[in-house]
Every structure is written in structure tokens, then in C-alpha cells.
C-alpha atoms as a PDB file:
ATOM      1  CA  UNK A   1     -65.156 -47.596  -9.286  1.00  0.00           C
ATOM      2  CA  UNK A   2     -63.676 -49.707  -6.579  1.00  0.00           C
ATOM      3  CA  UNK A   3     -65.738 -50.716  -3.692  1.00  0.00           C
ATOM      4  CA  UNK A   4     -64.011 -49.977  -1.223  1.00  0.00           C
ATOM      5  CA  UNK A   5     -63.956 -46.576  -2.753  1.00  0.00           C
ATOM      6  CA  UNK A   6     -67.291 -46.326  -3.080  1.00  0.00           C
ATOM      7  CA  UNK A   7     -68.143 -47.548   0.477  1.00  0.00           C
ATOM      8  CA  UNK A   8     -66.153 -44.933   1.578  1.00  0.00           C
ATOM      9  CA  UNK A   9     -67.746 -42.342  -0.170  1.00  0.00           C
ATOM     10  CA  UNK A  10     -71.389 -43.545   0.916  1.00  0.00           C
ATOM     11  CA  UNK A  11     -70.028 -43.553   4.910  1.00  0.00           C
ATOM     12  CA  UNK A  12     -68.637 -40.234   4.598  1.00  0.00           C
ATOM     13  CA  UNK A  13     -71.838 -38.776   3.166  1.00  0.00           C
ATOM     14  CA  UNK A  14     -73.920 -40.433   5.427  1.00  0.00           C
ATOM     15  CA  UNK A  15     -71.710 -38.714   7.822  1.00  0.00           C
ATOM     16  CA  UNK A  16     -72.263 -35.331   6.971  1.00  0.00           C
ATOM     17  CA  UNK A  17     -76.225 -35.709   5.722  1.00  0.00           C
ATOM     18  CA  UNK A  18     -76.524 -36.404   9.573  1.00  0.00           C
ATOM     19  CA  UNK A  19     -74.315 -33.402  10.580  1.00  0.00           C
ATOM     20  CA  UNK A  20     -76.131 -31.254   8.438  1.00  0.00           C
ATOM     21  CA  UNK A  21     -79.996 -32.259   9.290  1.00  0.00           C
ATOM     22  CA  UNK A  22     -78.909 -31.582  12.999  1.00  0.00           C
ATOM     23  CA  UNK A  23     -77.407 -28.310  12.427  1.00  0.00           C
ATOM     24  CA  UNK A  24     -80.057 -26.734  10.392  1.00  0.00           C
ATOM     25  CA  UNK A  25     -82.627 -28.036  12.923  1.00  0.00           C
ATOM     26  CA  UNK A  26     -80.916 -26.078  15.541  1.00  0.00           C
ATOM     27  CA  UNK A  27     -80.190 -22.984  13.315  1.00  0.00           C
ATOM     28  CA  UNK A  28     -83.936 -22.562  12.285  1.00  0.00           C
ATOM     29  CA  UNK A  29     -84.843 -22.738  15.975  1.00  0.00           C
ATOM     30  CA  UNK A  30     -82.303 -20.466  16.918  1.00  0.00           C
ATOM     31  CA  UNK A  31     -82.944 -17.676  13.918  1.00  0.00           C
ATOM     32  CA  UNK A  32     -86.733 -17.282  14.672  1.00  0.00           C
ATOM     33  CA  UNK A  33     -85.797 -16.849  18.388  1.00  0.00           C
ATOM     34  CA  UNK A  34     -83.116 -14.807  17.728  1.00  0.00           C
ATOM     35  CA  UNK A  35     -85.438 -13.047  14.550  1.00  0.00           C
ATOM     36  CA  UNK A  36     -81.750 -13.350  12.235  1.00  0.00           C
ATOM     37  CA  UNK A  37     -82.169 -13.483   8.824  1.00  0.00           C
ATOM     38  CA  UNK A  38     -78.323 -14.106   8.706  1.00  0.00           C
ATOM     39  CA  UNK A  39     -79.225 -17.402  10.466  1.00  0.00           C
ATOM     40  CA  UNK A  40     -82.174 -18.217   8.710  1.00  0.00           C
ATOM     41  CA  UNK A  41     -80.314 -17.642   5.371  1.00  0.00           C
ATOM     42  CA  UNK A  42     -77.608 -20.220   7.081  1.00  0.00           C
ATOM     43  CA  UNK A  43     -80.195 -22.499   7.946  1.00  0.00           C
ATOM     44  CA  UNK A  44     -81.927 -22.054   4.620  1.00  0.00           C
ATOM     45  CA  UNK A  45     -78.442 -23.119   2.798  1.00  0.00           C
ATOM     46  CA  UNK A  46     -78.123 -25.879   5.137  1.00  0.00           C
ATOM     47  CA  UNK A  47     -81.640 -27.405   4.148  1.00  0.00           C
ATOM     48  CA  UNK A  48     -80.295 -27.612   0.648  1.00  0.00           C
ATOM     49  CA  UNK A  49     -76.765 -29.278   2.036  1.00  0.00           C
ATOM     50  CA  UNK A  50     -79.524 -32.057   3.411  1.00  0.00           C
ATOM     51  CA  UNK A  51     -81.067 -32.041   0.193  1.00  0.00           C
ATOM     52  CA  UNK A  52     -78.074 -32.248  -1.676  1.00  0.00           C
ATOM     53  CA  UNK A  53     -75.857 -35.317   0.189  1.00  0.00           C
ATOM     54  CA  UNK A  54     -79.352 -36.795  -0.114  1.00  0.00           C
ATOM     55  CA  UNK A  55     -79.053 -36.280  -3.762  1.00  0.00           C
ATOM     56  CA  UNK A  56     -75.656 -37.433  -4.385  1.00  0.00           C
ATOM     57  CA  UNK A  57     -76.318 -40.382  -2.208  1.00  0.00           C
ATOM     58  CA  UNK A  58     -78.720 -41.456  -4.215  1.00  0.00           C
ATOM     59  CA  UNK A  59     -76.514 -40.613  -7.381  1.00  0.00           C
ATOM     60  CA  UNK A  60     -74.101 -42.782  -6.345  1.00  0.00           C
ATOM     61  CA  UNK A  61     -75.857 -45.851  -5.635  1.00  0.00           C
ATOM     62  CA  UNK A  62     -77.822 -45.266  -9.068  1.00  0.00           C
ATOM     63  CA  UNK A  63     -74.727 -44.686 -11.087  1.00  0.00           C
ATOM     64  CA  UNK A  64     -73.130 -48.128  -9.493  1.00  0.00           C
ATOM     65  CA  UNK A  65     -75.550 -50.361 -11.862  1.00  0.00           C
ATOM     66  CA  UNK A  66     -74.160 -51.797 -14.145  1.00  0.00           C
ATOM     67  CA  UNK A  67     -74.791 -51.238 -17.747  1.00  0.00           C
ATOM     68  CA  UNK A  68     -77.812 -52.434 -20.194  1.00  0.00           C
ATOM     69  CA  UNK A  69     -78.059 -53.259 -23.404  1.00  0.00           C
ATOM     70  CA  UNK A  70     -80.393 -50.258 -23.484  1.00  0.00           C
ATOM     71  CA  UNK A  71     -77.818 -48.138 -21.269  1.00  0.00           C
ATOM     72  CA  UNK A  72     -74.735 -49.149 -22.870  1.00  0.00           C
ATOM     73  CA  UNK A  73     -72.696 -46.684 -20.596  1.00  0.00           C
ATOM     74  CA  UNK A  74     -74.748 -47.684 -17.387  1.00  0.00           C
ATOM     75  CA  UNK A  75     -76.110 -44.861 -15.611  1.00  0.00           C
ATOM     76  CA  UNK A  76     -73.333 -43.086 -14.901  1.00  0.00           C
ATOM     77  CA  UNK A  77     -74.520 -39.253 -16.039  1.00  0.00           C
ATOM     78  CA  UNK A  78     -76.851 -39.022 -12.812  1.00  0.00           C
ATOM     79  CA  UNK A  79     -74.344 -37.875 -11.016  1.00  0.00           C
ATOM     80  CA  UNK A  80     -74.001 -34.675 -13.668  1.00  0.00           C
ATOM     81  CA  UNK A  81     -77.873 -34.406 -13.118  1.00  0.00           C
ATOM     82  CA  UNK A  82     -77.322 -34.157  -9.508  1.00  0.00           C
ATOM     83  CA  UNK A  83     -74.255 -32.414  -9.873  1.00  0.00           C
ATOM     84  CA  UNK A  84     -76.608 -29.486 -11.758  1.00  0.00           C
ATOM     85  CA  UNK A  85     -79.655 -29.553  -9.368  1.00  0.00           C
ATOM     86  CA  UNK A  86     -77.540 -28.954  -6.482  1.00  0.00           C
ATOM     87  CA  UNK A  87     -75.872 -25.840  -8.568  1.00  0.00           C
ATOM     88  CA  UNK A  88     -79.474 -24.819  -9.537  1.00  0.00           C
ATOM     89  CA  UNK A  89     -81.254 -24.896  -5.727  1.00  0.00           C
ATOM     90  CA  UNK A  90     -77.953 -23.101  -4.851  1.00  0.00           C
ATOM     91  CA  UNK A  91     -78.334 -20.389  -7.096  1.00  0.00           C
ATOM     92  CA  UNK A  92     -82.889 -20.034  -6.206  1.00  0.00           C
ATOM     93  CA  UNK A  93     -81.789 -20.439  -2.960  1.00  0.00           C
ATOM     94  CA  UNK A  94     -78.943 -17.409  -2.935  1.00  0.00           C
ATOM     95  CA  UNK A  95     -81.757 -15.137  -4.651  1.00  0.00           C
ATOM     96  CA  UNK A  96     -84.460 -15.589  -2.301  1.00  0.00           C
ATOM     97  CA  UNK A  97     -81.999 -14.633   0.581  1.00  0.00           C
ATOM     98  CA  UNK A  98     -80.755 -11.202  -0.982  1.00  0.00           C
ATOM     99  CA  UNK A  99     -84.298 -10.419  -1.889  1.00  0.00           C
ATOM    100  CA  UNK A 100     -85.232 -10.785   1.601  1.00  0.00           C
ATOM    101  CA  UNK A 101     -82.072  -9.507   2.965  1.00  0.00           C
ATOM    102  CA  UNK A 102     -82.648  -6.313   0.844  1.00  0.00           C
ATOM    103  CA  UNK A 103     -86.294  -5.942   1.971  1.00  0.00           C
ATOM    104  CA  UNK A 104     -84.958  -5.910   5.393  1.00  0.00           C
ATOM    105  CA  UNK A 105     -82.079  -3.291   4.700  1.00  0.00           C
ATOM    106  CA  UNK A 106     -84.183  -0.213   5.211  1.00  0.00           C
ATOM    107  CA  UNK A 107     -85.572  -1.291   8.634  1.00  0.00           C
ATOM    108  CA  UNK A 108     -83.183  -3.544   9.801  1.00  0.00           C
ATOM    109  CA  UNK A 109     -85.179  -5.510  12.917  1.00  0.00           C
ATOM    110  CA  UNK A 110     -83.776  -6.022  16.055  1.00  0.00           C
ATOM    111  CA  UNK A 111     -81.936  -9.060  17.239  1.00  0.00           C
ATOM    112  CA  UNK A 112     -81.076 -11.023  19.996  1.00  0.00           C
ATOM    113  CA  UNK A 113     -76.677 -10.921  19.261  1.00  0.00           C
ATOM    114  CA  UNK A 114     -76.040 -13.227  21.713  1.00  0.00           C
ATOM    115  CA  UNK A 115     -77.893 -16.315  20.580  1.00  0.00           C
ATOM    116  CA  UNK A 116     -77.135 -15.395  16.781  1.00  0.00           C
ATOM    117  CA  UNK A 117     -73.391 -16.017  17.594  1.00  0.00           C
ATOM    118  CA  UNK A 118     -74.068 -18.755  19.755  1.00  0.00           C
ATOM    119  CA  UNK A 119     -75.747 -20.771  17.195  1.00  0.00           C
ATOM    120  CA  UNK A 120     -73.954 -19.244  14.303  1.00  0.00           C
ATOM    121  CA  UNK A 121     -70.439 -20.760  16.410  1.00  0.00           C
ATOM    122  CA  UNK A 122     -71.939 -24.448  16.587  1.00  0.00           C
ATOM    123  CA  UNK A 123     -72.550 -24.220  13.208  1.00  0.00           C
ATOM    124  CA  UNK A 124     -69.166 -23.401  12.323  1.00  0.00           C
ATOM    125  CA  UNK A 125     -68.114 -26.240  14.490  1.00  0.00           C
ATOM    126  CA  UNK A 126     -70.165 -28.703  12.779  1.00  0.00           C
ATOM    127  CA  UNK A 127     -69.571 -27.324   8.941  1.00  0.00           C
ATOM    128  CA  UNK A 128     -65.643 -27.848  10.104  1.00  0.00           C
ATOM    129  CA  UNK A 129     -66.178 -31.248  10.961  1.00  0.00           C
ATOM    130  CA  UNK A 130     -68.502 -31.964   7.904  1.00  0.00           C
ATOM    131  CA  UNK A 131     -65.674 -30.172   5.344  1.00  0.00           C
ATOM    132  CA  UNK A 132     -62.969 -32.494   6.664  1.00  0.00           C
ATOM    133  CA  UNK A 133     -65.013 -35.378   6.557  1.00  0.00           C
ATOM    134  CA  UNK A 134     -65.728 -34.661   2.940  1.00  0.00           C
ATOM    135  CA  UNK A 135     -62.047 -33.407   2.123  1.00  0.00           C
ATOM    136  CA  UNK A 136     -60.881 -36.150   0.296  1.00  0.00           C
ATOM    137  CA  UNK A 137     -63.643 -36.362  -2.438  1.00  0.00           C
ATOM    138  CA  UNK A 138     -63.599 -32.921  -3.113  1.00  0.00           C
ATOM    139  CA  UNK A 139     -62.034 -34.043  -6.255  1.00  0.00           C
ATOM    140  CA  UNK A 140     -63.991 -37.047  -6.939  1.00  0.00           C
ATOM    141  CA  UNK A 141     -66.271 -35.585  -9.540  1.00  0.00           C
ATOM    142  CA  UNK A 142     -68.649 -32.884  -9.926  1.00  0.00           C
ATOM    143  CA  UNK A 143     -71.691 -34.811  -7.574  1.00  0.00           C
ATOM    144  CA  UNK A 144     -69.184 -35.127  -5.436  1.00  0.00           C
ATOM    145  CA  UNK A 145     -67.646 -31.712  -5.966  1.00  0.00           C
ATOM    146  CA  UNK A 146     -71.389 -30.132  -5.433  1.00  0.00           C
ATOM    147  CA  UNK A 147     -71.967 -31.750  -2.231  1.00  0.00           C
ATOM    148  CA  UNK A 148     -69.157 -30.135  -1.138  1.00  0.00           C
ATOM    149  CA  UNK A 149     -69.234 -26.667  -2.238  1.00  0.00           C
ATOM    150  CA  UNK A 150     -73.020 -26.702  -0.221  1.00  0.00           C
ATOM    151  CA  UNK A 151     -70.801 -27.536   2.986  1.00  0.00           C
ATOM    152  CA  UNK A 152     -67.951 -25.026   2.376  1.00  0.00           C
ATOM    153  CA  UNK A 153     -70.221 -21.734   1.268  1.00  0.00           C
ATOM    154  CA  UNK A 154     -72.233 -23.102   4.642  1.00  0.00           C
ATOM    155  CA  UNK A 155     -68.927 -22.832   6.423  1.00  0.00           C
ATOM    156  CA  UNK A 156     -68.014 -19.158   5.457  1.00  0.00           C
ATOM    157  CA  UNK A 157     -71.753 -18.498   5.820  1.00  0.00           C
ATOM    158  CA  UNK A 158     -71.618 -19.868   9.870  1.00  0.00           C
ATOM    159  CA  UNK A 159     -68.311 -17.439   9.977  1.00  0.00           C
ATOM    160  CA  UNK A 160     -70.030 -14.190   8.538  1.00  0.00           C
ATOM    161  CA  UNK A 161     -72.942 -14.861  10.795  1.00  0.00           C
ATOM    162  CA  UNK A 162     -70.534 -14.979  13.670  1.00  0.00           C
ATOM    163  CA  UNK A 163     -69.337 -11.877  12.585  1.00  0.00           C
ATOM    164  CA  UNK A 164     -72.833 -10.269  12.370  1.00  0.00           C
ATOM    165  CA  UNK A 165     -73.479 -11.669  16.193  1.00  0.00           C
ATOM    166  CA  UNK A 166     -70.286 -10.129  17.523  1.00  0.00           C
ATOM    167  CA  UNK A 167     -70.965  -6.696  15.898  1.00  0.00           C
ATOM    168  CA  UNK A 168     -74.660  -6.523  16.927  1.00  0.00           C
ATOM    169  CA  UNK A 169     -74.389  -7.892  20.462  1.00  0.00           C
ATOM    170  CA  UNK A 170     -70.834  -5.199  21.035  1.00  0.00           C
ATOM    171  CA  UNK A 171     -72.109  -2.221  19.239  1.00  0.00           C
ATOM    172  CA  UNK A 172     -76.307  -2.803  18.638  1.00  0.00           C
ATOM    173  CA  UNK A 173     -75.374  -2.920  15.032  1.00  0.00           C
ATOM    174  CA  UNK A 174     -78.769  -4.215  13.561  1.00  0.00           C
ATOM    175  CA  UNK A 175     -78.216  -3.342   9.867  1.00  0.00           C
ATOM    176  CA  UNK A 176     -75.292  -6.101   9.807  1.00  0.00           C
ATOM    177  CA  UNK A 177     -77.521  -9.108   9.805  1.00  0.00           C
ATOM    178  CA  UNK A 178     -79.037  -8.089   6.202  1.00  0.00           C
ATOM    179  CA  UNK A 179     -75.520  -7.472   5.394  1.00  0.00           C
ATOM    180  CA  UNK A 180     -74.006 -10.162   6.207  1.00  0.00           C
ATOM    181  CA  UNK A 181     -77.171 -12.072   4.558  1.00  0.00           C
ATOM    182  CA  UNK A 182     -76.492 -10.661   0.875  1.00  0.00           C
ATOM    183  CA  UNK A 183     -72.793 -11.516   1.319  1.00  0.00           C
ATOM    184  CA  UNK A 184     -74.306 -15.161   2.029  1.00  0.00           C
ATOM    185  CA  UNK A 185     -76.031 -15.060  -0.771  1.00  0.00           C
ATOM    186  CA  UNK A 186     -73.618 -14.130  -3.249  1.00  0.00           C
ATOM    187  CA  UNK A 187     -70.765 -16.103  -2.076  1.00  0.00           C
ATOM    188  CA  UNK A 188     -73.118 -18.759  -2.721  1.00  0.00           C
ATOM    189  CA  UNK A 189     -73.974 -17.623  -6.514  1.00  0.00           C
ATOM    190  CA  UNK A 190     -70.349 -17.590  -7.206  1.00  0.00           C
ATOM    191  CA  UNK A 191     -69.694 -21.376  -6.076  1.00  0.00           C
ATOM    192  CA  UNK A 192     -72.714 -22.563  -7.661  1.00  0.00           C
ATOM    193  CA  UNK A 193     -72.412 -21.200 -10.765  1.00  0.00           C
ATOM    194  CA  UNK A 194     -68.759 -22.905 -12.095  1.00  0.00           C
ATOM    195  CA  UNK A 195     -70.468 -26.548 -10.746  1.00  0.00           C
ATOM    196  CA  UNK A 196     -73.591 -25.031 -12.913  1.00  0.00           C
ATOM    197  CA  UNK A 197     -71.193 -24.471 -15.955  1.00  0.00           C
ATOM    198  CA  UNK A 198     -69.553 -27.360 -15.381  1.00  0.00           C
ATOM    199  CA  UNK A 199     -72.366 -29.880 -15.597  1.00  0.00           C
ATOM    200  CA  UNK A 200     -74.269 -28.005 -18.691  1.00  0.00           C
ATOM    201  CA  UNK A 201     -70.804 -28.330 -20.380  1.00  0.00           C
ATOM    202  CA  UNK A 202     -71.005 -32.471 -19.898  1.00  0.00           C
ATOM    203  CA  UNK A 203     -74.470 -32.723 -20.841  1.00  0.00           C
ATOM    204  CA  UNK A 204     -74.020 -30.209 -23.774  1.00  0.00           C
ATOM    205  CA  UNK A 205     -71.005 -32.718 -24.855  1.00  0.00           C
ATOM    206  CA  UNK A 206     -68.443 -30.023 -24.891  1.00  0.00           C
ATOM    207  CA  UNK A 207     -64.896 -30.401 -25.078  1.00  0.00           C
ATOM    208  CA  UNK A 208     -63.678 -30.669 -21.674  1.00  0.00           C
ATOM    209  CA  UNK A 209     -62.232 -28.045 -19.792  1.00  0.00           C
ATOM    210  CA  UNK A 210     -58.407 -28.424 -19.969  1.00  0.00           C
ATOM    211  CA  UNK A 211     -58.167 -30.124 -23.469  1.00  0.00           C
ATOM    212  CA  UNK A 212     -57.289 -28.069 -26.413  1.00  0.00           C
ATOM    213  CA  UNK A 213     -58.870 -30.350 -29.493  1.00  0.00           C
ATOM    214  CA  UNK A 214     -56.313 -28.559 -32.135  1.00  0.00           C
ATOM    215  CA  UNK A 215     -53.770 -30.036 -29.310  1.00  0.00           C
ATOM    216  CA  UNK A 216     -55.798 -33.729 -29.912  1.00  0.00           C
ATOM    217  CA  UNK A 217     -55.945 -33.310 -33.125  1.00  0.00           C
ATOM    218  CA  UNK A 218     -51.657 -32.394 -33.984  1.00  0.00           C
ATOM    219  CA  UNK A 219     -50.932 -35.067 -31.523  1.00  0.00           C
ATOM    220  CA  UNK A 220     -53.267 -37.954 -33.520  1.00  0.00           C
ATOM    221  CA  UNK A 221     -51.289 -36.048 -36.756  1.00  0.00           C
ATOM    222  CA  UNK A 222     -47.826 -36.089 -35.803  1.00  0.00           C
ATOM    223  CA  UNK A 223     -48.275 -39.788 -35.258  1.00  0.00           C
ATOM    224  CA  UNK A 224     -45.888 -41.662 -37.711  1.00  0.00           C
ATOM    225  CA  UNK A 225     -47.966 -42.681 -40.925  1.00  0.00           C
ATOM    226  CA  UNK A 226     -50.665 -40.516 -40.393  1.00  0.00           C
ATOM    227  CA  UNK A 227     -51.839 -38.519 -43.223  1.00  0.00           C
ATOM    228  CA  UNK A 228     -54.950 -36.660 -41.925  1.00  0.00           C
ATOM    229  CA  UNK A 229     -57.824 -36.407 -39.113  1.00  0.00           C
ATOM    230  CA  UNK A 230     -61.289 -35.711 -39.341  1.00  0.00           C
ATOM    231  CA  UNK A 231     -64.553 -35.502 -37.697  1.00  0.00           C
ATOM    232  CA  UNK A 232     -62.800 -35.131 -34.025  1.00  0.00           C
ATOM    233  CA  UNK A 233     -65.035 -35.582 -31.104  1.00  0.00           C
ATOM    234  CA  UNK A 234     -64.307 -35.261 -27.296  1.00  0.00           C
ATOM    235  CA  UNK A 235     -66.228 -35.061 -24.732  1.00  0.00           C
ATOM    236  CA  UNK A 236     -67.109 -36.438 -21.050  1.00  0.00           C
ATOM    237  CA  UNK A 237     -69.242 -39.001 -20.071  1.00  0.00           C
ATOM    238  CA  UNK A 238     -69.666 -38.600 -16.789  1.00  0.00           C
ATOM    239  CA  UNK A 239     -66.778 -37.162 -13.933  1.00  0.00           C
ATOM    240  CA  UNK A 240     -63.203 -38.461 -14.765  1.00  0.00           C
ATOM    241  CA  UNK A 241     -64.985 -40.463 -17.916  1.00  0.00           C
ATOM    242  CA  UNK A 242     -63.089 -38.690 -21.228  1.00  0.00           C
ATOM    243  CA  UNK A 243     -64.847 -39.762 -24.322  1.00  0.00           C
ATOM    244  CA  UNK A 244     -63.081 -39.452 -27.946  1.00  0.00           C
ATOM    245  CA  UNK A 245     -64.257 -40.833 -31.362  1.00  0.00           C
ATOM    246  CA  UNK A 246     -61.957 -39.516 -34.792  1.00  0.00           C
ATOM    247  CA  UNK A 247     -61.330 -40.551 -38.556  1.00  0.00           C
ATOM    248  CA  UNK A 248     -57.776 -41.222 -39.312  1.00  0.00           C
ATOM    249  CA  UNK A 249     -56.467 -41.419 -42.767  1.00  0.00           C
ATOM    250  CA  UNK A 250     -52.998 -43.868 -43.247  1.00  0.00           C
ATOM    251  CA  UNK A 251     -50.724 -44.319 -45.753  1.00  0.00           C
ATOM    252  CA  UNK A 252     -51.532 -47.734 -47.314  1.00  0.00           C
ATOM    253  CA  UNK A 253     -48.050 -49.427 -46.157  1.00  0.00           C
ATOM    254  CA  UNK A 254     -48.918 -48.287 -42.927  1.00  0.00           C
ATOM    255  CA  UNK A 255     -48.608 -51.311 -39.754  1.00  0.00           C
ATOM    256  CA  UNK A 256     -51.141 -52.291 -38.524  1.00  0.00           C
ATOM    257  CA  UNK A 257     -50.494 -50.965 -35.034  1.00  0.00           C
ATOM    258  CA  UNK A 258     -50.761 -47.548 -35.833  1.00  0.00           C
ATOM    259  CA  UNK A 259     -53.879 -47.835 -34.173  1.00  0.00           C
ATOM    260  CA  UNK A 260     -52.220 -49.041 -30.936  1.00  0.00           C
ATOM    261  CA  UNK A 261     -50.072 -45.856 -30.837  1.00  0.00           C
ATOM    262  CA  UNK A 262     -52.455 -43.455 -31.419  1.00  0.00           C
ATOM    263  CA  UNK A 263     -54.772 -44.286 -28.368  1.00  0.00           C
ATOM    264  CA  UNK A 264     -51.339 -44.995 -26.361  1.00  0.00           C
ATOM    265  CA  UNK A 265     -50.330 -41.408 -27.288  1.00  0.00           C
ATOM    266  CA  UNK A 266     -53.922 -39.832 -26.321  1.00  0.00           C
ATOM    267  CA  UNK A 267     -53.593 -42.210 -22.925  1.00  0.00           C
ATOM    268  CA  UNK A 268     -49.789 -40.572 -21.768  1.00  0.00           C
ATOM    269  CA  UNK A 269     -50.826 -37.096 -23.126  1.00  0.00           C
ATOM    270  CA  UNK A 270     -54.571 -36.276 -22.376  1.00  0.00           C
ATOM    271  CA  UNK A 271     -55.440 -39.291 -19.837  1.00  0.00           C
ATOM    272  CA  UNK A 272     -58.315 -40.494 -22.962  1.00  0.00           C
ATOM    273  CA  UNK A 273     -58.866 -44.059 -21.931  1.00  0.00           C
ATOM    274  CA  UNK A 274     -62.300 -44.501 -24.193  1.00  0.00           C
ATOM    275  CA  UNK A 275     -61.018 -44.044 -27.822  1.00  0.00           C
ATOM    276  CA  UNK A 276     -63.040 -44.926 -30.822  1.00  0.00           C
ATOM    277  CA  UNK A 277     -61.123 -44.508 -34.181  1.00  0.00           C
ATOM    278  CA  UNK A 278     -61.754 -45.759 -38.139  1.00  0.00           C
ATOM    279  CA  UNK A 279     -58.790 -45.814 -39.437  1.00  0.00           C
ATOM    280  CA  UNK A 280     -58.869 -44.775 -43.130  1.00  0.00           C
ATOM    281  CA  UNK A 281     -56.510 -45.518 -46.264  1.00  0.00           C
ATOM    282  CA  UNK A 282     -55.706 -42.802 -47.755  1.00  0.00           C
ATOM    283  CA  UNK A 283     -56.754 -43.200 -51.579  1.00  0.00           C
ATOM    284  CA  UNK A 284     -53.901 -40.614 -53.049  1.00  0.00           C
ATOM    285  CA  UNK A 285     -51.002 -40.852 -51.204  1.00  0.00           C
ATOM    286  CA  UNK A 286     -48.911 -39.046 -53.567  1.00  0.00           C
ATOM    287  CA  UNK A 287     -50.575 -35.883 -52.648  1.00  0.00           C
ATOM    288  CA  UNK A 288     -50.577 -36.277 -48.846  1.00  0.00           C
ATOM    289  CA  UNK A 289     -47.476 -38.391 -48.376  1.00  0.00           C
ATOM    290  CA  UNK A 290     -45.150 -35.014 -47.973  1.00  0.00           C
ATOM    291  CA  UNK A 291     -47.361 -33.428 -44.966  1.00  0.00           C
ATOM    292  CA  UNK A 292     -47.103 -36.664 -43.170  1.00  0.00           C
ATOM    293  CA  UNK A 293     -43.434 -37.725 -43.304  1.00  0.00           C
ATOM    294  CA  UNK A 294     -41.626 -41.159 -43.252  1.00  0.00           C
ATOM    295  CA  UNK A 295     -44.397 -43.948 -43.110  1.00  0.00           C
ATOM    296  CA  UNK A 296     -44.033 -46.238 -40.831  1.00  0.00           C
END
């Protein structure tokens, strides 16, 4: 990772931590006066934005060390550990709001409209300024990617709470603040749970999503001079890091740079940069030299 890269990662998430700690300062002040769960749920989600940018903060500056001979790959895989406690406190924190929220349903409390949407509006103002700040890492792996799924479900949580203020302050509607509260807490289930799935499929070494390893597998095969492949791994080190280790069986009069083309051809096709092969000579080639065609 480049450093000017990575600077600009750590100022943008400074950024937004201090966005965030602000904003859920105000909204807890504002949902006891206002008594809004819908607020309170907001400010509850923003606590774990805080907690989260905190996180991947700290992620980032752990994963920059460089490697050991104990850590050969460095420490790189804290940000999928961050990447999955932000998805977890996400999830704990979208059940304790519908639990509450339903608890509240059949005697919906009364409150004050006005200062709901008033807060609720700020909010919105500051989760729009956060989300753009953010924008351009959205992609840059799944710490990353967490951090900024807490700011976006905050976003459409600030704009359902302003909905919930409008409605209760123009037509007394009490019983849309626990509404609006379970739809908080659901939209948040639903983000968290693909970052969830995401990271358990890194740690768990799976295939990653998007590669087909039959695909991996006919592409290493179709490869002039190769007679068979075996014992196919890939998997993901950490966020953009594509991992793949295979035996190849050659023809003996195969070149020598058979080797070469088979990681070129899983560079161009699947974007594998980290490729360890043994390459194999086949001990019969009379019975495999027909499925593999002209030798090179």
C-alpha cells in the first residue's frame, strides 16, 4: 500500500471519527429530551460508527507493519478482524433496538416532533458530509467497506427519523417513532450481515466470491503442455490479497517457462498476483499426452 494512499485513508477517517463523536453527542442529548427512541436508536448506531472508524483506524496502522519471520504475511488479516467486529456490533446493536422498539409498540410514548426532526436533520447533514468524505474507499477493502456501511445505514437512519419527526409533529402520530426504529434496525441487519459473510468467508479460507475454481482450474489445464492439476487452493489473504497454491503435472519435453505462463494467465484472467505452483513431470505420458494436446 502506497503512502500516500494510506495517509489519505487515515485523514479521511480521522475526519469522519470526529463527525461522528459530535453527532451522536448531540443526538443522545436530543432523544432523551425529545424521549425518541428513533433518535436514540440513531444515536445508538452512531456510537458504534465511533467505535468502528476507531477500529479500522487502528487496523490500518497495525496492518502497515511490515512482516516477521514469525508473520510471514505481516499483519495484514486485522483488517478482516475488524472488518467482522464492526458487522457483529452492527447486527447486537440492530437487535437491541427492535426489541426495544417492539416493547414500545403497544404504548407508543409521547414525543416532542419538533426537536426529533431538528436533530434527526443535523444528523443527516453531518452523515452526508461523513459518506462523501469516505466515498472513495468504499471499495478499498472490507475494514474499509465496514466503516462505511456504519455511516450509510446511519444516513438512511437520520432520514427515517426525519420522517418520524414530520409525521408526529403534523399529525401527533406517536406510534411512528417505534416504527421507524425497527425499520432502523433491520436496514442495519441487512448491511451488516454481507460484510459479516464476507469476512467469515476470508478467515474460513474460502474461495473468493467471484472466482469459479473449475474456471482456475481449465484455465491452468488448457495451458500448452499441461497434462493435469491437482490439489487447487484459492483463497484471500486479506482485502484485494488473492492467494493460490496448485500441483501441475507437464509433459517431460515441456520448457521450462511453462511456469511463467501459467501465473501470467491467472494474472490477465483472475487478477492472482500470489501464485505458488510445483510443477510435476508427468511419469506416463503416453496415457495423458492425448487430453493435453501439442506440447510445447
Amino acid at each position: 500500500m502506497h503512502h500516500s494512499s494510506l495517509d489519505g485513508r487515515f485523514g479521511r477517517l480521522w475526519i469522519v471519527l470526529g463527525l461522528a463523536t459530535g453527532t451522536m453527542v448531540a443526538e443522545v442529548v436530543g432523544g432523551l429530551a425529545a424521549n425518541s427512541l428513533a433518535l436514540l436508536a440513531d444515536a445508538g448506531h452512531m456510537l458504534t460508527d465511533v467505535a468502528a472508524i476507531a477500529l479500522s483506524l487502528f487496523a490500518l496502522l497495525v496492518a502497515k507493519r511490515p512482516a516477521t519471520a514469525r508473520r510471514t504475511y505481516g499483519n495484514r488479516r486485522i483488517e478482516i478482524l475488524a472488518a467482522l467486529a464492526n458487522g457483529a456490533t452492527l447486527i447486537a446493536l440492530a437487535v437491541l433496538i427492535v426489541v426495544e422498539a417492539l416493547r414500545r409498540w403497544a404504548q407508543p410514548p409521547a414525543v416532542k416532533g419538533g426537536l426529533l426532526l431538528a436533530i434527526a436533520s443535523g444528523g443527516l447533514i453531518v452523515n452526508l458530509i461523513s459518506l462523501a468524505v469516505l466515498h472513495p474507499e468504499r471499495h478499498g477493502g472490507l475494514n474499509l467497506r465496514g466503516a462505511w456501511l456504519h455511516v450509510l445505514t446511519d444516513t438512511l437512519g437520520s432520514v427515517q427519523a426525519i420522517v418520524a419527526g414530520v409525521l408526529i409533529s403534523a399529525l401527533g402520530w406517536y406510534w411512528v417513532d417505534p416504527v421507524a426504529s425497527v425499520l432502523i434496525g433491520g436496514l442495519v441487519i441487512v448491511s451488516a450481515w454481507s460484510l459479516v459473510r464476507d469476512s467469515l468467508d476470508v478467515l474460513m479460507e474460502a474461495v473468493p466470491r467471484g472466482i469459479d475454481l473449475a474456471e482456475v482450474g481449465g484455465v491452468i489445464g488448457g495451458i500448452e503442455g499441461v497434462a493435469a492439476v491437482h490439489d487447487l487452493h484459492v483463497w484471500t489473504i486479506t482485502s484485494g490479497f488473492v492467494a493460490l497454491s496448485a500441483h501441475v503435472t507437464v509433459l517431460p519435453e515441456c520448457h521450462e517457462d511453462v511456469l511463467w505462463r501459467i501465473r501470467a494467465s491467472l494474472h490477465d484472467r483472475f487478477g492472482i498476483e500470489h501464485s505458488t505452483i510445483q510443477v510435476e513431470r508427468a511419469q506416463n505420458p503416453q496415457a495423458i499426452a492425448p487430453r493435453c494436446g501439442t506440447p510445447c
